[in-house]
N, C-alpha and C. Protein backbone atom coordinates (compact mmCIF):
# COMPACT_ATOMS: atom_id res chain seq x y z
N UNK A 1 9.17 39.46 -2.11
CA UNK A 1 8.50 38.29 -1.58
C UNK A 1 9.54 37.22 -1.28
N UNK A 2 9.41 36.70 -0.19
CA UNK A 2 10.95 36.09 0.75
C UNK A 2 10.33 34.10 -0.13
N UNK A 3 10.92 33.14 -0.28
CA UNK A 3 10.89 31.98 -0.58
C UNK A 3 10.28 31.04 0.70
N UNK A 4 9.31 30.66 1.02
CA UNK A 4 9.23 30.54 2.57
C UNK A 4 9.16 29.31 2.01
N UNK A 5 9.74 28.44 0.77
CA UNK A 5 9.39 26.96 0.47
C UNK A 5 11.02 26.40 1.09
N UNK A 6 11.89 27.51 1.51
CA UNK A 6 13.54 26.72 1.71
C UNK A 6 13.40 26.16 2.56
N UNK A 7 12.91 26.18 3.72
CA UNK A 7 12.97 25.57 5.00
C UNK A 7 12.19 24.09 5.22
N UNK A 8 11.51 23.79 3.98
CA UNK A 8 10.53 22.99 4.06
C UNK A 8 11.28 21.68 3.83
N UNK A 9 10.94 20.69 4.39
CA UNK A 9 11.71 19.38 3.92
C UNK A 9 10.70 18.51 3.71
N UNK A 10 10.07 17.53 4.49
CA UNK A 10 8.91 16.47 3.97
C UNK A 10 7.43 16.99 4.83
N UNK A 11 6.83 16.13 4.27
CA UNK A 11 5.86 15.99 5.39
C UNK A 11 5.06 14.47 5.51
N UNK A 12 4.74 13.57 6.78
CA UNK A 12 4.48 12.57 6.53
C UNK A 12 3.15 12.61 7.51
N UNK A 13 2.43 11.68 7.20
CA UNK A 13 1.15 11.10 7.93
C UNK A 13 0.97 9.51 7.34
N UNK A 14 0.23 9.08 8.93
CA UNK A 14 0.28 7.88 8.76
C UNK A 14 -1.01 7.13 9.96
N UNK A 15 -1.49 5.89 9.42
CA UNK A 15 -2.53 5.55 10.82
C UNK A 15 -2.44 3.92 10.21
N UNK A 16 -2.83 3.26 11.14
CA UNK A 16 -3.42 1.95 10.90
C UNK A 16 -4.81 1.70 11.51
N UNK A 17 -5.68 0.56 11.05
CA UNK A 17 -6.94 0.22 12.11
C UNK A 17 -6.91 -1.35 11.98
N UNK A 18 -7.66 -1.77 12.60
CA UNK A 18 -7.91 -3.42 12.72
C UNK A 18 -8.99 -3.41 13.19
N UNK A 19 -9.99 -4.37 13.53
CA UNK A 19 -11.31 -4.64 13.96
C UNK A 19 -11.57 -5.88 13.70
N UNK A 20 -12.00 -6.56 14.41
CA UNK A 20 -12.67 -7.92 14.31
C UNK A 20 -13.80 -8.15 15.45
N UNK A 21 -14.72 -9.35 14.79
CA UNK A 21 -15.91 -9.90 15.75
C UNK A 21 -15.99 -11.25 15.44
N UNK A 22 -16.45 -11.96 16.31
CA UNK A 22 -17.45 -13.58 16.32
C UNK A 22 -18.57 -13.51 16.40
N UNK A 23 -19.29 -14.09 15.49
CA UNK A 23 -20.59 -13.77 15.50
C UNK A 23 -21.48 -15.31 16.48
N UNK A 24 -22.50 -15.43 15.98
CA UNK A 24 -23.16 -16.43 17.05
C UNK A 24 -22.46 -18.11 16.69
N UNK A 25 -22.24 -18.37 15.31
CA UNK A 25 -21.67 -19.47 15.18
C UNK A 25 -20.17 -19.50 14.87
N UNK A 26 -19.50 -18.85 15.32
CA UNK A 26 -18.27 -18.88 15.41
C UNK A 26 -17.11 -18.27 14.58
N UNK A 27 -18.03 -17.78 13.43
CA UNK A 27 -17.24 -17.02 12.44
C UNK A 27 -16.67 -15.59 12.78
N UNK A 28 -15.35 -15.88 12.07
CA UNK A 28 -14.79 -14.68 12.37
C UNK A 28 -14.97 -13.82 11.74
N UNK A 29 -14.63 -12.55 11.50
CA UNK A 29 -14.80 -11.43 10.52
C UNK A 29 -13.89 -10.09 11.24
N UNK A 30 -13.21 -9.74 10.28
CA UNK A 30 -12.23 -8.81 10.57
C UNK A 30 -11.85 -7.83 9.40
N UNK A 31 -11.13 -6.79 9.73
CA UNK A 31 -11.17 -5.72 8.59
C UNK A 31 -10.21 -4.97 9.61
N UNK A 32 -8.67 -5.13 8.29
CA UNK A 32 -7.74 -4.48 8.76
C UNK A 32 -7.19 -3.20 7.74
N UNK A 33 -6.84 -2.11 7.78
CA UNK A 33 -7.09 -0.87 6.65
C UNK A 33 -5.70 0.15 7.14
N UNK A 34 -5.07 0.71 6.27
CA UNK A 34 -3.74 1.12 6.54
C UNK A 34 -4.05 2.48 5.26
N UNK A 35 -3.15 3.90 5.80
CA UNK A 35 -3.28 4.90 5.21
C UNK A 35 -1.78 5.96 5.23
N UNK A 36 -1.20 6.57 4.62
CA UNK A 36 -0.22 6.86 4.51
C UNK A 36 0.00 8.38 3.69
N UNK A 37 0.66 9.37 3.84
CA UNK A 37 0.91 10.27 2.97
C UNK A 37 2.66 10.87 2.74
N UNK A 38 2.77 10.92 2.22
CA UNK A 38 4.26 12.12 2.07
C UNK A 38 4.06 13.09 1.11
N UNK A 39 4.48 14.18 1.82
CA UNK A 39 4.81 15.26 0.64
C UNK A 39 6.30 15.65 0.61
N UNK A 40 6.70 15.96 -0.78
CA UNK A 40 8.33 15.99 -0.47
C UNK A 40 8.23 17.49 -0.93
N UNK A 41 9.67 18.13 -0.34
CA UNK A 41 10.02 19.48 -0.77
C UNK A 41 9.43 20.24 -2.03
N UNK A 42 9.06 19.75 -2.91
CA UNK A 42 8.39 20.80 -4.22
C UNK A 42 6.58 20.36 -4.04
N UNK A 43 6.62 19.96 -3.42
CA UNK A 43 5.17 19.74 -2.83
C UNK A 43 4.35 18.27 -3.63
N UNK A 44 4.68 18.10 -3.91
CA UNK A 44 4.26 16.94 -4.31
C UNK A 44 4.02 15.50 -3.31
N UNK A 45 2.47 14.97 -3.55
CA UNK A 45 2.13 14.04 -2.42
C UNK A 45 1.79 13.08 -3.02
N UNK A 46 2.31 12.18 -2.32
CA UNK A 46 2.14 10.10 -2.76
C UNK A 46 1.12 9.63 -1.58
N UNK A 47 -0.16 8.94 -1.63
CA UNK A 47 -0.98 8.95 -0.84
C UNK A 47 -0.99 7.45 -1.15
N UNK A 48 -0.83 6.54 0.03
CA UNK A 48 -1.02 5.22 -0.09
C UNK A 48 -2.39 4.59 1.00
N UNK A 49 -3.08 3.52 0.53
CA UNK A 49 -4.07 2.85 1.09
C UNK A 49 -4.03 1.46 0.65
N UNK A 50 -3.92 1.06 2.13
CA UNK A 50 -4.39 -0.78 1.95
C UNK A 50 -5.38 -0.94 2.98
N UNK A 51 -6.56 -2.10 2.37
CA UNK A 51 -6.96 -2.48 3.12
C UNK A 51 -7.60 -4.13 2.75
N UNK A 52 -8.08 -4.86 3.66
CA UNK A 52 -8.12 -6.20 3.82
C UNK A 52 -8.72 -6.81 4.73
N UNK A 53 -10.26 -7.68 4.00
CA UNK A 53 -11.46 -8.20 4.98
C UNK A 53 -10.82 -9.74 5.47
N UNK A 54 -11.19 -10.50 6.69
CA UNK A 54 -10.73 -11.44 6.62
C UNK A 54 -10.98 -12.21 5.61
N UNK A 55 -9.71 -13.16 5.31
CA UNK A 55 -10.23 -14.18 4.22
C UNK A 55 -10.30 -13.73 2.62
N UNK A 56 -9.76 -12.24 2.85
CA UNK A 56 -10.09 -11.76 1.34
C UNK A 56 -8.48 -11.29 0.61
N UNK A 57 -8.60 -10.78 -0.66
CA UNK A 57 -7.07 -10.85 -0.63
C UNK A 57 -6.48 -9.62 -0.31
N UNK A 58 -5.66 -8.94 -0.20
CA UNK A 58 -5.63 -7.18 0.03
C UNK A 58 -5.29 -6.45 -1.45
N UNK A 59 -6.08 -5.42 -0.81
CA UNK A 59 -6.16 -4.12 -1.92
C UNK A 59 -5.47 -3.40 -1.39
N UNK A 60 -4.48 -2.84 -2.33
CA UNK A 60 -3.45 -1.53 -2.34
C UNK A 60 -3.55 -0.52 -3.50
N UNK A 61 -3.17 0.39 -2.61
CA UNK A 61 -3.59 1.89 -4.03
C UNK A 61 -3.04 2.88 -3.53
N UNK A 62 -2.05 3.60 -5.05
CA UNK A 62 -1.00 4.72 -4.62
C UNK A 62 -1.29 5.92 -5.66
N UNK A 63 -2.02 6.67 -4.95
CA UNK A 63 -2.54 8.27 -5.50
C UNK A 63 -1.45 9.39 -5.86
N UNK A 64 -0.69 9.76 -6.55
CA UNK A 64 -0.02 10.89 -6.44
C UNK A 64 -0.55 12.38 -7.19
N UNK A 65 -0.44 13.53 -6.22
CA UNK A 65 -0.98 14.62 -6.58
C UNK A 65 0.21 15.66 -7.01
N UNK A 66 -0.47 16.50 -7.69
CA UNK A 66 1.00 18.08 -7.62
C UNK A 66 0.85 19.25 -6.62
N UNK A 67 1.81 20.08 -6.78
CA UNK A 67 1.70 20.58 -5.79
C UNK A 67 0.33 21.46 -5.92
N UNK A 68 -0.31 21.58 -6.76
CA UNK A 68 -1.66 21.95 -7.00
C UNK A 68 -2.39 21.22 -6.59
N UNK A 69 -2.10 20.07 -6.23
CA UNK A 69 -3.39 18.98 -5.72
C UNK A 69 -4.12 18.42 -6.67
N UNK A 70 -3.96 18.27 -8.05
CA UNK A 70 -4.16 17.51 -9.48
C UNK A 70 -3.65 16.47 -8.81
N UNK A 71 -4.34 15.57 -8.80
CA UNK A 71 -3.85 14.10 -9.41
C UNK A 71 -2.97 13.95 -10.83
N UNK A 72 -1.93 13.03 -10.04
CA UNK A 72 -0.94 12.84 -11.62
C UNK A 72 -1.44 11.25 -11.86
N UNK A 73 -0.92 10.82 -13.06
CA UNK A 73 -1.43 9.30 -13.43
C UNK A 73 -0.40 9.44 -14.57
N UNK A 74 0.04 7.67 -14.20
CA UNK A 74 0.83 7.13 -15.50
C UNK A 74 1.75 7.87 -16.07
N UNK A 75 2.11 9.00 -16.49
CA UNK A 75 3.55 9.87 -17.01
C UNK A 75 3.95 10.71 -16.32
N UNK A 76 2.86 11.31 -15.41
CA UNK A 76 2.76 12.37 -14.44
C UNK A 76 2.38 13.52 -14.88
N UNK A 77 1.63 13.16 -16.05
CA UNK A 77 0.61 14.53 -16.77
C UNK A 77 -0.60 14.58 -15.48
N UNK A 78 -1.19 15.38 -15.39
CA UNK A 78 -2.41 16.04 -14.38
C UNK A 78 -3.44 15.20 -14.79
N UNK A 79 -4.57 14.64 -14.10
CA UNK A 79 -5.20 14.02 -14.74
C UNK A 79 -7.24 15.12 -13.98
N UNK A 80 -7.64 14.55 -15.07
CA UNK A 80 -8.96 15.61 -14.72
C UNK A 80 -10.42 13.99 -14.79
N UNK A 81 -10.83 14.48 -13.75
CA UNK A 81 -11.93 13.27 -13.33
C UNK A 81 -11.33 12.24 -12.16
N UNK A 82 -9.89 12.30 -11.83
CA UNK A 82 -9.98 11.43 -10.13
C UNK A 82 -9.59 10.40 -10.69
N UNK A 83 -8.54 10.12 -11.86
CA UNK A 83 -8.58 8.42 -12.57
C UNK A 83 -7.53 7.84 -11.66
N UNK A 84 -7.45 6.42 -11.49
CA UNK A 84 -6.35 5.68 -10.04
C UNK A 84 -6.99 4.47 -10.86
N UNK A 85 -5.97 3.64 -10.06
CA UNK A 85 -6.16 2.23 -10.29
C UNK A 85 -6.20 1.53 -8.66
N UNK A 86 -6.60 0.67 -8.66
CA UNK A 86 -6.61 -0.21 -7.47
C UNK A 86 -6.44 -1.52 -8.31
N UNK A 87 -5.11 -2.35 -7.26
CA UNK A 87 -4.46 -3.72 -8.12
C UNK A 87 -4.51 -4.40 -6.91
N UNK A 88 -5.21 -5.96 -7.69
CA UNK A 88 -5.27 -6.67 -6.75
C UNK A 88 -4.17 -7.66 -6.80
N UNK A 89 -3.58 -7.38 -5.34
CA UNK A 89 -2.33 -8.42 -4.97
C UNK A 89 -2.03 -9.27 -4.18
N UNK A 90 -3.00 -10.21 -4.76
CA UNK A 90 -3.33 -11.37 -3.91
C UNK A 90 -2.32 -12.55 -4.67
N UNK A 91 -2.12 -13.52 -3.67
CA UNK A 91 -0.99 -14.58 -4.10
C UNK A 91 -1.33 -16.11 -3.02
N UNK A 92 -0.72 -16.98 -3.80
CA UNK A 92 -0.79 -17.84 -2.79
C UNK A 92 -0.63 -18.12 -1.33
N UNK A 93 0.92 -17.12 -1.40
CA UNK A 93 1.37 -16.91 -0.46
C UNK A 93 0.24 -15.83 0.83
N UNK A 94 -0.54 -15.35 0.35
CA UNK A 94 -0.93 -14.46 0.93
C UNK A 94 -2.62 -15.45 1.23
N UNK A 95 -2.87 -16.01 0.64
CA UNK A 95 -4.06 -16.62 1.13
C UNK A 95 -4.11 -17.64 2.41
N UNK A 96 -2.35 -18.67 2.31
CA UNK A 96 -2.11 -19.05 3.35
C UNK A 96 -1.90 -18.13 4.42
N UNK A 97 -1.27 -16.79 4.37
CA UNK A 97 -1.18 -16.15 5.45
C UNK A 97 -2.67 -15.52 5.87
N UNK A 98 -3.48 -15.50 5.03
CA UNK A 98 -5.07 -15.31 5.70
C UNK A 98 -5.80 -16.26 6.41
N UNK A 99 -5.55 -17.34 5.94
CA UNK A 99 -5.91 -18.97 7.01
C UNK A 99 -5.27 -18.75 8.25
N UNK A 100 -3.69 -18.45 7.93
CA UNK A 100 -3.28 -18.63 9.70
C UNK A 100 -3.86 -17.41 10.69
N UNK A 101 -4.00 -16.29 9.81
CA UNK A 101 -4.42 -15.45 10.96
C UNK A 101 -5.97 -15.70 11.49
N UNK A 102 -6.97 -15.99 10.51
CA UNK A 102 -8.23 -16.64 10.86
C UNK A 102 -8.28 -17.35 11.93
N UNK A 103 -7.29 -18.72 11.88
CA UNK A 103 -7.17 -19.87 12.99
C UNK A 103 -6.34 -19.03 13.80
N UNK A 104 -6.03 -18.20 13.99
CA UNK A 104 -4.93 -17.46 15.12
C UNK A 104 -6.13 -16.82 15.77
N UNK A 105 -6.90 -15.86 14.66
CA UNK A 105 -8.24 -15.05 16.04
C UNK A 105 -9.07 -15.81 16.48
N UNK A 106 -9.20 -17.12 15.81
CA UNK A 106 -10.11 -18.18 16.10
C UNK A 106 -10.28 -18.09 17.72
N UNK A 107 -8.56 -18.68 17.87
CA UNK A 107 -8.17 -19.37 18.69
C UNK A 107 -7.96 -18.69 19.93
N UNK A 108 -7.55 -17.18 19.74
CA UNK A 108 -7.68 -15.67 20.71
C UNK A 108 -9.40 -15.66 21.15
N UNK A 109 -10.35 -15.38 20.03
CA UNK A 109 -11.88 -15.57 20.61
C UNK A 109 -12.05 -17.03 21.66
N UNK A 110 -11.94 -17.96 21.02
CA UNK A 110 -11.97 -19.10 21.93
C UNK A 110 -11.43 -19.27 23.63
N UNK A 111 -9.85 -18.62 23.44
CA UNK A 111 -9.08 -18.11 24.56
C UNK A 111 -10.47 -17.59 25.74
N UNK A 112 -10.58 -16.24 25.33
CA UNK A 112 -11.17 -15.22 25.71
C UNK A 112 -12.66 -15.79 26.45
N UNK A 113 -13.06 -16.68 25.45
CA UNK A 113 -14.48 -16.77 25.88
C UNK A 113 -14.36 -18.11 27.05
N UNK A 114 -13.41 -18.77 27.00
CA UNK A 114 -13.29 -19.98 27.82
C UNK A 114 -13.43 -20.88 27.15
N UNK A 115 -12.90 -20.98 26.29
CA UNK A 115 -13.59 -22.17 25.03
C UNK A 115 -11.94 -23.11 25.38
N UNK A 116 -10.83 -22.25 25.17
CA UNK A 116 -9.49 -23.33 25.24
C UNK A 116 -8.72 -23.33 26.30
């Protein structure tokens, strides 16, 4: 039986989305969501997800599996039941950067509609 794992080097996937609307009185609402994978040579995969409503703070979360597809957690023992954490990493810094982009699509809807 030949090793058909030598030739293998990574493997990556990746996407982003964004979406937004104005509704009748002017509010914005948006929902931007980001997804990510690698698997490295012994098979092992790190699966990342962020995502983030306008105005809210963002959620990030990093899954790693074996090459069995067990979820590992915390030492990198196998874990049984799907256990993860999701940490919220929200900051000051990051709430001002949610205001400016708000007043930024504000100001793109407004553009658009003939408002500025």
């Amino acid at each position: 039986m030949s090793d058909q794992s030598s030739n293998f080097t990574s493997s990556s996937v990746s996407y982003s989305s964004f979406s937004s609307s104005t509704n009748d009185n002017g509010s914005v609402t948006g929902h931007k969501s980001s997804y990510q994978t690698y698997t490295d040579p012994s098979g092992h995969t790190m699966v990342q997800s962020s995502s983030q409503s306008a105005g809210q703070p963002a959620v990030h979360e990093t899954r790693q599996f074996d090459s069995a597809g067990r979820e590992l957690v915390g030492n990198g023992s196998s874990a049984t039941g799907g256990q993860h954490s999701i940490n919220d990493v929200s900051d000051e810094e990051q709430a001002r950067r949610d205001a400016l982009y708000e007043e930024r699509i504000e100001e793109e809807y407004a553009k658009r509609e003939g408002g500025a």
